[in-house]
Each structure stands twice: as C-alpha cells, then as structure tokens.
PDB file of N, CA and C in Angstrom:
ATOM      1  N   UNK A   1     123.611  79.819  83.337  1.00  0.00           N
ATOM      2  CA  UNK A   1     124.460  80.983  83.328  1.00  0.00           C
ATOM      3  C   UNK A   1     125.763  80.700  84.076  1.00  0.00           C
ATOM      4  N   UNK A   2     125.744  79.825  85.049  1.00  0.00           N
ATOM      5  CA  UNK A   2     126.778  79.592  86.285  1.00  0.00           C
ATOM      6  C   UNK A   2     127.768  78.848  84.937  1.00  0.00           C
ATOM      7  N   UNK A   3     127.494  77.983  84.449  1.00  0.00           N
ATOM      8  CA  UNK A   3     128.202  76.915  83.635  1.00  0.00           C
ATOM      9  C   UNK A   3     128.933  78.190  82.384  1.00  0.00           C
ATOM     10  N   UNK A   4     128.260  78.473  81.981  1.00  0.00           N
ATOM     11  CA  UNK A   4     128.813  80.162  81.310  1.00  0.00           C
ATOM     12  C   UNK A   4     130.201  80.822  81.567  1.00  0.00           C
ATOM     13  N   UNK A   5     129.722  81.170  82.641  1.00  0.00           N
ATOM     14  CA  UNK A   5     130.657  82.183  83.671  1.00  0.00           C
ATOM     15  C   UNK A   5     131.659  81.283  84.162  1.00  0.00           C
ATOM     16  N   UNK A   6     131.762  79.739  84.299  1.00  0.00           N
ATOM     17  CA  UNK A   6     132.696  79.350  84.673  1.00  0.00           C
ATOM     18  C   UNK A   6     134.114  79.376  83.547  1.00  0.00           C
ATOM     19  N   UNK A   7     133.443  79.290  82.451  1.00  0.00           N
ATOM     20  CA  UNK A   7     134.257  79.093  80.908  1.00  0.00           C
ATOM     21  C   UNK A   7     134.367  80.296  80.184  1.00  0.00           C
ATOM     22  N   UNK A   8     134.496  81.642  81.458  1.00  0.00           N
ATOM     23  CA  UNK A   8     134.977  82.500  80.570  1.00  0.00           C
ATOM     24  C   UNK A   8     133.762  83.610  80.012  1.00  0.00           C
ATOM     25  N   UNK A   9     132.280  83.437  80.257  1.00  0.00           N
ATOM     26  CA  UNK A   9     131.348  84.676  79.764  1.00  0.00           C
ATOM     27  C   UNK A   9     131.120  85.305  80.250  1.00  0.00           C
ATOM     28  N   UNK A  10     131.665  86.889  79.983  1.00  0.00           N
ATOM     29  CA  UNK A  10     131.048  87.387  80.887  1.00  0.00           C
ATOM     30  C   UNK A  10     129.675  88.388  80.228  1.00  0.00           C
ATOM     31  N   UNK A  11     129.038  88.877  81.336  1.00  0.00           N
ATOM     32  CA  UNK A  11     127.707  89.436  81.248  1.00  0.00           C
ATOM     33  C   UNK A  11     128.482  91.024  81.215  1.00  0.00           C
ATOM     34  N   UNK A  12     128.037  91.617  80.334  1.00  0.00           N
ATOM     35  CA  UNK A  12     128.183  93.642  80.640  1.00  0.00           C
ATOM     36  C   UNK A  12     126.566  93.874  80.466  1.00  0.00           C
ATOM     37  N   UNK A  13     126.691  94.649  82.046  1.00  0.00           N
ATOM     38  CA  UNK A  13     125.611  95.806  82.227  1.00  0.00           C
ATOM     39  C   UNK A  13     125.853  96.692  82.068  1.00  0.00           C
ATOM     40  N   UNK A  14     125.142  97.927  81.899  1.00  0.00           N
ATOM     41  CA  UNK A  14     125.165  98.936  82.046  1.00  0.00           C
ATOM     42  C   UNK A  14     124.925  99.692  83.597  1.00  0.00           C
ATOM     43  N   UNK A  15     125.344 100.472  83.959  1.00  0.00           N
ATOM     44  CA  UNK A  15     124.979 101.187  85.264  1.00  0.00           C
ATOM     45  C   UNK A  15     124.229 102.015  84.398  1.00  0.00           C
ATOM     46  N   UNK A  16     123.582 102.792  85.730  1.00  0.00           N
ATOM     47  CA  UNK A  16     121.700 103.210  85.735  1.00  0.00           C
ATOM     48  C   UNK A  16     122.607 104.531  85.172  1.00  0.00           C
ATOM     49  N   UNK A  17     123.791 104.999  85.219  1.00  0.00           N
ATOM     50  CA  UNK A  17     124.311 106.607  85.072  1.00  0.00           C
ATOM     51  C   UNK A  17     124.847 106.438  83.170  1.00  0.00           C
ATOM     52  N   UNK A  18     125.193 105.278  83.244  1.00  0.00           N
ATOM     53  CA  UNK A  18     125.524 104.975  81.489  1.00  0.00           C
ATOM     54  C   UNK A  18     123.757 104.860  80.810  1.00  0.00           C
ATOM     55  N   UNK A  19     122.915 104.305  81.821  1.00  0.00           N
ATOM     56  CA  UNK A  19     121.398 104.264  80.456  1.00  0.00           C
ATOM     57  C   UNK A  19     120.936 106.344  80.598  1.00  0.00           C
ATOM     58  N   UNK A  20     121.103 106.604  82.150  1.00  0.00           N
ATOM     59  CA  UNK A  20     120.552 107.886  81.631  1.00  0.00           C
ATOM     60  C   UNK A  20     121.657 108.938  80.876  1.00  0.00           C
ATOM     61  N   UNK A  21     122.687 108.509  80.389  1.00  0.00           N
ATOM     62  CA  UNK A  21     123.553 108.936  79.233  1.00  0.00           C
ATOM     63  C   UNK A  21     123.167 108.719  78.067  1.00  0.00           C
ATOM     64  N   UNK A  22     122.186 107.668  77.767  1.00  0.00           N
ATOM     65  CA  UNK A  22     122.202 107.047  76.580  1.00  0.00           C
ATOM     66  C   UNK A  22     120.522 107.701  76.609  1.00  0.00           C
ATOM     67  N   UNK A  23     119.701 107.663  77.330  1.00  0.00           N
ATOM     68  CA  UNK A  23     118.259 108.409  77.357  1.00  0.00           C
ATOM     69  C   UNK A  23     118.448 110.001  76.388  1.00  0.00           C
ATOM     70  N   UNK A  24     119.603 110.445  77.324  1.00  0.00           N
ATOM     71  CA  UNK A  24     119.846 111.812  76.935  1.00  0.00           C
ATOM     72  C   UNK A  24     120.359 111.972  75.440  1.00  0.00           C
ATOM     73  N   UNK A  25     120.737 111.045  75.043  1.00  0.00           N
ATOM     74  CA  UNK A  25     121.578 110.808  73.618  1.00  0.00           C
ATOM     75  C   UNK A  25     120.236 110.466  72.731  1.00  0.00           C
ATOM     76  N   UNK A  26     119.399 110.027  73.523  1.00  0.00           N
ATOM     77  CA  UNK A  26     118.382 109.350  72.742  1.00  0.00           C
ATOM     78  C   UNK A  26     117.237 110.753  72.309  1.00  0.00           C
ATOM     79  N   UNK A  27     117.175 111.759  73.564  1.00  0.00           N
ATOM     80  CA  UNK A  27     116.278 112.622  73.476  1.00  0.00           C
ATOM     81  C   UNK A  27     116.726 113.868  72.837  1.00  0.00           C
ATOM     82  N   UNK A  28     118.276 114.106  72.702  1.00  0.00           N
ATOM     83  CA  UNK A  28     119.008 114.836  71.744  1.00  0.00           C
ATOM     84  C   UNK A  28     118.509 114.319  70.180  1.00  0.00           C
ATOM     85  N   UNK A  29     118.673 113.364  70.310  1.00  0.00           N
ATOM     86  CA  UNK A  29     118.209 112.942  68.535  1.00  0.00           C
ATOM     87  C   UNK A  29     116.726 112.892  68.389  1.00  0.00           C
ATOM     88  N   UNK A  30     116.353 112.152  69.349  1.00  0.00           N
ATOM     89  CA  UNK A  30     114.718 112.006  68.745  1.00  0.00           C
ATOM     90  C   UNK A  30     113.696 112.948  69.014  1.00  0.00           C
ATOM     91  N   UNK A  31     113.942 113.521  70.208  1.00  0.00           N
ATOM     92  CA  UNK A  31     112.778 114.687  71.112  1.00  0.00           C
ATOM     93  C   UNK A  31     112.527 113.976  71.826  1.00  0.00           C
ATOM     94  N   UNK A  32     112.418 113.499  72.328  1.00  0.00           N
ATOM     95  CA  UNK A  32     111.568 112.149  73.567  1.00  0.00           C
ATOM     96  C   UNK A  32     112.329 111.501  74.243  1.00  0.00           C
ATOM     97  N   UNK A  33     111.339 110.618  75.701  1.00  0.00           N
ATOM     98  CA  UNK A  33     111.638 109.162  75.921  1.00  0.00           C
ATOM     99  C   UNK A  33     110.837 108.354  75.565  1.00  0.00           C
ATOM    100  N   UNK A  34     110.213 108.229  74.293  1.00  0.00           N
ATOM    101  CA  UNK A  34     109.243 106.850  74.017  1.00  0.00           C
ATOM    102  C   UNK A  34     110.579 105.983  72.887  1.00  0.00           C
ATOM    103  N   UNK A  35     111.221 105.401  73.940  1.00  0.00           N
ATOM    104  CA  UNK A  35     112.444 104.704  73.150  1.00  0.00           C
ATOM    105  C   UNK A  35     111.654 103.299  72.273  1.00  0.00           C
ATOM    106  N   UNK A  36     111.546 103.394  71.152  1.00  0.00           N
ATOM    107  CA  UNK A  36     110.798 102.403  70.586  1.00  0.00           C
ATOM    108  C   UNK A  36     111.671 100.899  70.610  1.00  0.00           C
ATOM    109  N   UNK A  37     111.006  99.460  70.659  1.00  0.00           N
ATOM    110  CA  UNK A  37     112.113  98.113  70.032  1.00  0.00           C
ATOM    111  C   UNK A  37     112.436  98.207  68.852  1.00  0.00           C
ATOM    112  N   UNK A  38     112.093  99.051  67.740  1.00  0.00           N
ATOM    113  CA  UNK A  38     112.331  98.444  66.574  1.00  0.00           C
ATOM    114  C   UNK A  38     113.174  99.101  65.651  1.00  0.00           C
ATOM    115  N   UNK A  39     114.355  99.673  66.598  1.00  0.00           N
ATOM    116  CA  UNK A  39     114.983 100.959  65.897  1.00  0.00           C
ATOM    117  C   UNK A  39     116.382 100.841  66.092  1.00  0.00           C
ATOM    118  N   UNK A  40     116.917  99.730  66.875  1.00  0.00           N
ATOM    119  CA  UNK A  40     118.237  99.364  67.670  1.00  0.00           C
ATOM    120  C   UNK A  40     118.367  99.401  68.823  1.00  0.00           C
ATOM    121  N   UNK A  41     117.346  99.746  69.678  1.00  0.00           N
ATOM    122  CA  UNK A  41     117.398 100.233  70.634  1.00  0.00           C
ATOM    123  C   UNK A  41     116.773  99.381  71.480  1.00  0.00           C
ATOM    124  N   UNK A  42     116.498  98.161  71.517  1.00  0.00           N
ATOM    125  CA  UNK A  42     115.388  97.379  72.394  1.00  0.00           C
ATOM    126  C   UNK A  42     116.225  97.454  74.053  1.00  0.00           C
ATOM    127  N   UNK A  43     117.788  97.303  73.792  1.00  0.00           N
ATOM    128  CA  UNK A  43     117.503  97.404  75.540  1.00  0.00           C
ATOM    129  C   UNK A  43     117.419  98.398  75.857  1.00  0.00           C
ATOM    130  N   UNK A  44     117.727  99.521  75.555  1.00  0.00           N
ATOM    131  CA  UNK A  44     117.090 100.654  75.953  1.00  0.00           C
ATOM    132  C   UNK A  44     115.453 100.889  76.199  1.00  0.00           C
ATOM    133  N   UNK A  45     114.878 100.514  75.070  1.00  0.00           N
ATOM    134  CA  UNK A  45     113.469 100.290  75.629  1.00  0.00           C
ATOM    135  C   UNK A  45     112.705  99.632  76.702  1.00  0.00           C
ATOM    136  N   UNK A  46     113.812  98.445  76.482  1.00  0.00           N
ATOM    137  CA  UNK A  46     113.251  97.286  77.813  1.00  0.00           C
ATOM    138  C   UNK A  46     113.911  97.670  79.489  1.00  0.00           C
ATOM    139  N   UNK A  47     115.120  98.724  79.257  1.00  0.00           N
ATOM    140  CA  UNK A  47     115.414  98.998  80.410  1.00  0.00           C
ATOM    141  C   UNK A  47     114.240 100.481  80.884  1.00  0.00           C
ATOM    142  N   UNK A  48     114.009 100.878  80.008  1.00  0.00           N
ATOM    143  CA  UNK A  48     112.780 102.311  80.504  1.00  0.00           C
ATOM    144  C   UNK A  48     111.981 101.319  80.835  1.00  0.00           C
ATOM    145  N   UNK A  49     110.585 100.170  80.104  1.00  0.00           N
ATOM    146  CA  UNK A  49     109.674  99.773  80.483  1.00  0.00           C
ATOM    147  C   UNK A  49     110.670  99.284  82.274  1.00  0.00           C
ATOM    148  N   UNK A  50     111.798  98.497  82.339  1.00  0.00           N
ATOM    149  CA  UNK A  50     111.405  98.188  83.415  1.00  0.00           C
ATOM    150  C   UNK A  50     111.818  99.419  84.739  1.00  0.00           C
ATOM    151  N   UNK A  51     112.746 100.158  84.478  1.00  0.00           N
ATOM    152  CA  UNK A  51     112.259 101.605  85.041  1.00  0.00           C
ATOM    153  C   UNK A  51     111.207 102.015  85.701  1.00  0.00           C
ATOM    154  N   UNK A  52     110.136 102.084  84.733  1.00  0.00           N
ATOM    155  CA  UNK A  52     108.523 102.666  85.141  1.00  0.00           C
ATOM    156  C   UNK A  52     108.380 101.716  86.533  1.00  0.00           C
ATOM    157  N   UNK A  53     108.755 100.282  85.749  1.00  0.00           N
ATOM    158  CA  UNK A  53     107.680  99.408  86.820  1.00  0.00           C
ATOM    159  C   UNK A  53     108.487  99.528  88.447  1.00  0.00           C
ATOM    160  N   UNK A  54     109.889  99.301  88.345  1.00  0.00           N
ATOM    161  CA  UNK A  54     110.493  99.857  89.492  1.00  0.00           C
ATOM    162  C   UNK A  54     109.778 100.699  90.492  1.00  0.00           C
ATOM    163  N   UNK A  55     109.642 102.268  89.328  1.00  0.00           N
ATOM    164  CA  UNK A  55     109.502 103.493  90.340  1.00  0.00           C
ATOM    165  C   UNK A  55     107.991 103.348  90.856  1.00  0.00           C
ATOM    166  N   UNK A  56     106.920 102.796  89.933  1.00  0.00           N
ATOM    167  CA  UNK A  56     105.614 102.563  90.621  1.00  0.00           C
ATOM    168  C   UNK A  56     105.743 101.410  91.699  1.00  0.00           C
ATOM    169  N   UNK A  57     106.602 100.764  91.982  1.00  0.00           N
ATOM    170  CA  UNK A  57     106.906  99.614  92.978  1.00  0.00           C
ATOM    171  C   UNK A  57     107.458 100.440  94.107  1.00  0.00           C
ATOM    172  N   UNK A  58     108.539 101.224  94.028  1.00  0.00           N
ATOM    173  CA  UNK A  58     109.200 101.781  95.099  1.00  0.00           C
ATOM    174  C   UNK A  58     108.078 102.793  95.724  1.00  0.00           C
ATOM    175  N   UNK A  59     107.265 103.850  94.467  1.00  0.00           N
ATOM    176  CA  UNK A  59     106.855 104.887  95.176  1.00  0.00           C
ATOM    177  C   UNK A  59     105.116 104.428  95.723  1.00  0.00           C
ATOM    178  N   UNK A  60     105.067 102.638  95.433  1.00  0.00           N
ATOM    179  CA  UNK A  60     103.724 102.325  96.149  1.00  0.00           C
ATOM    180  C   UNK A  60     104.003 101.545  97.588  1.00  0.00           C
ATOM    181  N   UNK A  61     105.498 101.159  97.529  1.00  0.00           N
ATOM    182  CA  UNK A  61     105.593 100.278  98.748  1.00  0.00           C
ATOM    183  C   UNK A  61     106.109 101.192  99.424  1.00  0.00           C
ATOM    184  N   UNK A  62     106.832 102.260  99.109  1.00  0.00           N
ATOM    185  CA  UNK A  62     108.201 102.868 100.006  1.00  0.00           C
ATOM    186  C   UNK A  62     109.046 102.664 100.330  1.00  0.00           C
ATOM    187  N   UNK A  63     109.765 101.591  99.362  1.00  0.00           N
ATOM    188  CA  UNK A  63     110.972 101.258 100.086  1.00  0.00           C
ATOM    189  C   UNK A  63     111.439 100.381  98.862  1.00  0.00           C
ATOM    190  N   UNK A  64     113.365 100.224  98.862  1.00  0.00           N
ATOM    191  CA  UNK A  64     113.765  99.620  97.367  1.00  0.00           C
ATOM    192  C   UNK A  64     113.045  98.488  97.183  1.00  0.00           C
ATOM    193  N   UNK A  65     112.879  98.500  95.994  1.00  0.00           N
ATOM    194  CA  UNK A  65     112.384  97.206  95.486  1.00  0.00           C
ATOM    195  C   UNK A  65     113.801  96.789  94.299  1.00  0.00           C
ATOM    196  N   UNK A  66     114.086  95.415  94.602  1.00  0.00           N
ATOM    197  CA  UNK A  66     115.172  94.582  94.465  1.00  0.00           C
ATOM    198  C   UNK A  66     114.520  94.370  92.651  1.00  0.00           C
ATOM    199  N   UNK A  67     115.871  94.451  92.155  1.00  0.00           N
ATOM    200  CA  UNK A  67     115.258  93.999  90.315  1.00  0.00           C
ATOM    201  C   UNK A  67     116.734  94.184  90.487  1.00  0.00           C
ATOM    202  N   UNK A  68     117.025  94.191  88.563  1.00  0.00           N
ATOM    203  CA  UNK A  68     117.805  94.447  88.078  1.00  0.00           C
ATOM    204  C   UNK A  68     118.286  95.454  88.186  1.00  0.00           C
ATOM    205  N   UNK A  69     117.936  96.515  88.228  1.00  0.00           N
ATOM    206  CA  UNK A  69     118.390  97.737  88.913  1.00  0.00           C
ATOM    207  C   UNK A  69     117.840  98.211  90.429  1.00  0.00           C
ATOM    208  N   UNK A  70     118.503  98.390  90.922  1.00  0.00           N
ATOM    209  CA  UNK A  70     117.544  98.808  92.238  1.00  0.00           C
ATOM    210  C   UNK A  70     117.368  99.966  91.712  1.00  0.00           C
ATOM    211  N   UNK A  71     115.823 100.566  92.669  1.00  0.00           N
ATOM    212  CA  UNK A  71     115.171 101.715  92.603  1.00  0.00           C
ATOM    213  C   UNK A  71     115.232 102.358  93.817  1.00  0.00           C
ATOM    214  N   UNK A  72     115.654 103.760  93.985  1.00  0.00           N
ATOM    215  CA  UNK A  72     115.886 104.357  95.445  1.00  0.00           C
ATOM    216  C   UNK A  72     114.912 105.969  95.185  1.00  0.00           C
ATOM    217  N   UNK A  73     115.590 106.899  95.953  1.00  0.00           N
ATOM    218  CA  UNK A  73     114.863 108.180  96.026  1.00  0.00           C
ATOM    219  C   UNK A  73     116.048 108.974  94.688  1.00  0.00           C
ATOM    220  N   UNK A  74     117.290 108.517  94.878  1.00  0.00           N
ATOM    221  CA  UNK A  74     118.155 109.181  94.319  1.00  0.00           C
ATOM    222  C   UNK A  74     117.917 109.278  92.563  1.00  0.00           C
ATOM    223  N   UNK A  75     117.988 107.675  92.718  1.00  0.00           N
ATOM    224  CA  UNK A  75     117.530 107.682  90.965  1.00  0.00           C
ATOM    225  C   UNK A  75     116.032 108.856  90.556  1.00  0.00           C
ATOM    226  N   UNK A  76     115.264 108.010  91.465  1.00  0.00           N
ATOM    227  CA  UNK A  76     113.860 108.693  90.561  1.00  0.00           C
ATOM    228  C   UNK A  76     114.189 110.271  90.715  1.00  0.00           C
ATOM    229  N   UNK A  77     115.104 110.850  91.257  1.00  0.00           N
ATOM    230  CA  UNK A  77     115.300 112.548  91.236  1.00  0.00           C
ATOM    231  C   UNK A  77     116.039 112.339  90.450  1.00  0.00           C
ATOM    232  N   UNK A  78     117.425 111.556  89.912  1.00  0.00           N
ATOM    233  CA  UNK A  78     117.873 111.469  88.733  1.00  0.00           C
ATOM    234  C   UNK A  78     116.791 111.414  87.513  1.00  0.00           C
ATOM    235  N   UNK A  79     115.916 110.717  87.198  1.00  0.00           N
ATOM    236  CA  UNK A  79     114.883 111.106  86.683  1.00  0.00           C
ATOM    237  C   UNK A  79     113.746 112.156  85.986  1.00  0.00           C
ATOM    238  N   UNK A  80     113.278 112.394  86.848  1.00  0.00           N
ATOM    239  CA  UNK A  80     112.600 113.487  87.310  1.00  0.00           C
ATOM    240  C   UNK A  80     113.510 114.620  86.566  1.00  0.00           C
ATOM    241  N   UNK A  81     115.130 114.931  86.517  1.00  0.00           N
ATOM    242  CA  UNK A  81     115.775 115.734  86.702  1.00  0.00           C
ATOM    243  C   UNK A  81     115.750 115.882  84.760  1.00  0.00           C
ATOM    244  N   UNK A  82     115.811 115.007  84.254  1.00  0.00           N
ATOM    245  CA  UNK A  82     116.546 114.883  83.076  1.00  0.00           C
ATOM    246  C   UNK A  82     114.650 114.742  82.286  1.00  0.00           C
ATOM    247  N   UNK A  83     113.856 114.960  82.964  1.00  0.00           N
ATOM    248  CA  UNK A  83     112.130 115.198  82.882  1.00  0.00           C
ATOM    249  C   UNK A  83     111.766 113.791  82.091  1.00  0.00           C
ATOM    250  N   UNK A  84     112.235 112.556  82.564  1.00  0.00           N
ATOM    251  CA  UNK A  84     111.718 111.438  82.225  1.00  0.00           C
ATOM    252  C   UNK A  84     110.164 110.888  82.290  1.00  0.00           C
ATOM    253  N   UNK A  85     109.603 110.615  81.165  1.00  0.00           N
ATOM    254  CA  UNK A  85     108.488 110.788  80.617  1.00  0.00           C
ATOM    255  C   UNK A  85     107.913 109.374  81.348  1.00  0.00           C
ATOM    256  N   UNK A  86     107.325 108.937  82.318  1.00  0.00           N
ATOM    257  CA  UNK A  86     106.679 107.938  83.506  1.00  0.00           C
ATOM    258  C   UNK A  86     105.719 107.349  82.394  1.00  0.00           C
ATOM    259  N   UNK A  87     105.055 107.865  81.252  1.00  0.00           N
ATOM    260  CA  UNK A  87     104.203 106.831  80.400  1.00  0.00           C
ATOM    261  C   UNK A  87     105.181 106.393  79.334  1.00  0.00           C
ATOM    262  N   UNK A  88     105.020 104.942  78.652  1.00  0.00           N
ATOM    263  CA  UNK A  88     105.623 104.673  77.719  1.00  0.00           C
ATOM    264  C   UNK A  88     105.440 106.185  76.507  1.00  0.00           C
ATOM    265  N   UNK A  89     103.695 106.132  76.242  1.00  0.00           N
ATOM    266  CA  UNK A  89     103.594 106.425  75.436  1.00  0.00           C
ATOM    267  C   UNK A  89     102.244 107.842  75.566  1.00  0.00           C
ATOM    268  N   UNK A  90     102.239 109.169  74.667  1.00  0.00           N
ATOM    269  CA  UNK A  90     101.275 110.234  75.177  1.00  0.00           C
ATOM    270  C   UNK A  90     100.375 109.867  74.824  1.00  0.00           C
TER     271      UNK A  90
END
C-alpha cells in the first residue's frame, strides 16, 4: 500500500456520519438494515457486519476498541438513534 501511496493512490473512506447517511438511504428504500452483498452494496454490508463486531467488542471490554472505525459511546447512540438492527439478520 506504502509503494501505492507514494505514486499517487489514494484510499477514500467514508466517515462513520457518510455510512449512517447511506444506512438511512438504504432503509428509506428497502425497510431495513439487513444490507445484503449482492445488490451493490457490499461495502455497505461489510461496513455493518464490521459495526456489530466493534459494538460487541466495545460494549464487552468497555472501552474503544481500535479497527477501522473506532467504536465509542457516541456512535453506538448514533446507532441506537437511527434504531440500527444489532443482528445481521431476523
């Protein structure tokens, strides 16, 4: 990746406030958060699966757990707020 980035690539993330924009866009159209891979949507899917695992990391240790996104108190009430569905699937 270093050799990448030296020649010019760059990486775009998303911030955690652009995916729960795009959740909400997602649950306007579909009814849900069971964001499926096979619909266009895989990072969206792969950013919820890793979501879950975050918030069961933060809310078993108590404290951030370091990933790709950090996980705090703020997000998971961001969460919570917008009634994000904690199982992939019912």
């Amino acid at each position: 990746m270093e050799k990448l980035e030296k020649i010019g690539v760059r990486w775009k993330r998303s911030t955690f406030e652009q995916r729960i924009k795009e959740l909400k866009d997602y649950k306007a159209t579909f009814g849900n958060y069971e964001v499926p891979s096979n619909i266009g949507t895989r990072d969206l899917c792969d950013w919820c699966h890793n979501i879950r695992i975050f918030c069961r990391l933060f809310e078993k240790i108590g404290k951030e757990k370091a990933g790709e996104y950090r996980m705090n108190s703020e997000r998971i009430r961001m969460l919570k707020e917008i009634g994000f569905e904690w199982s992939a699937y019912k």
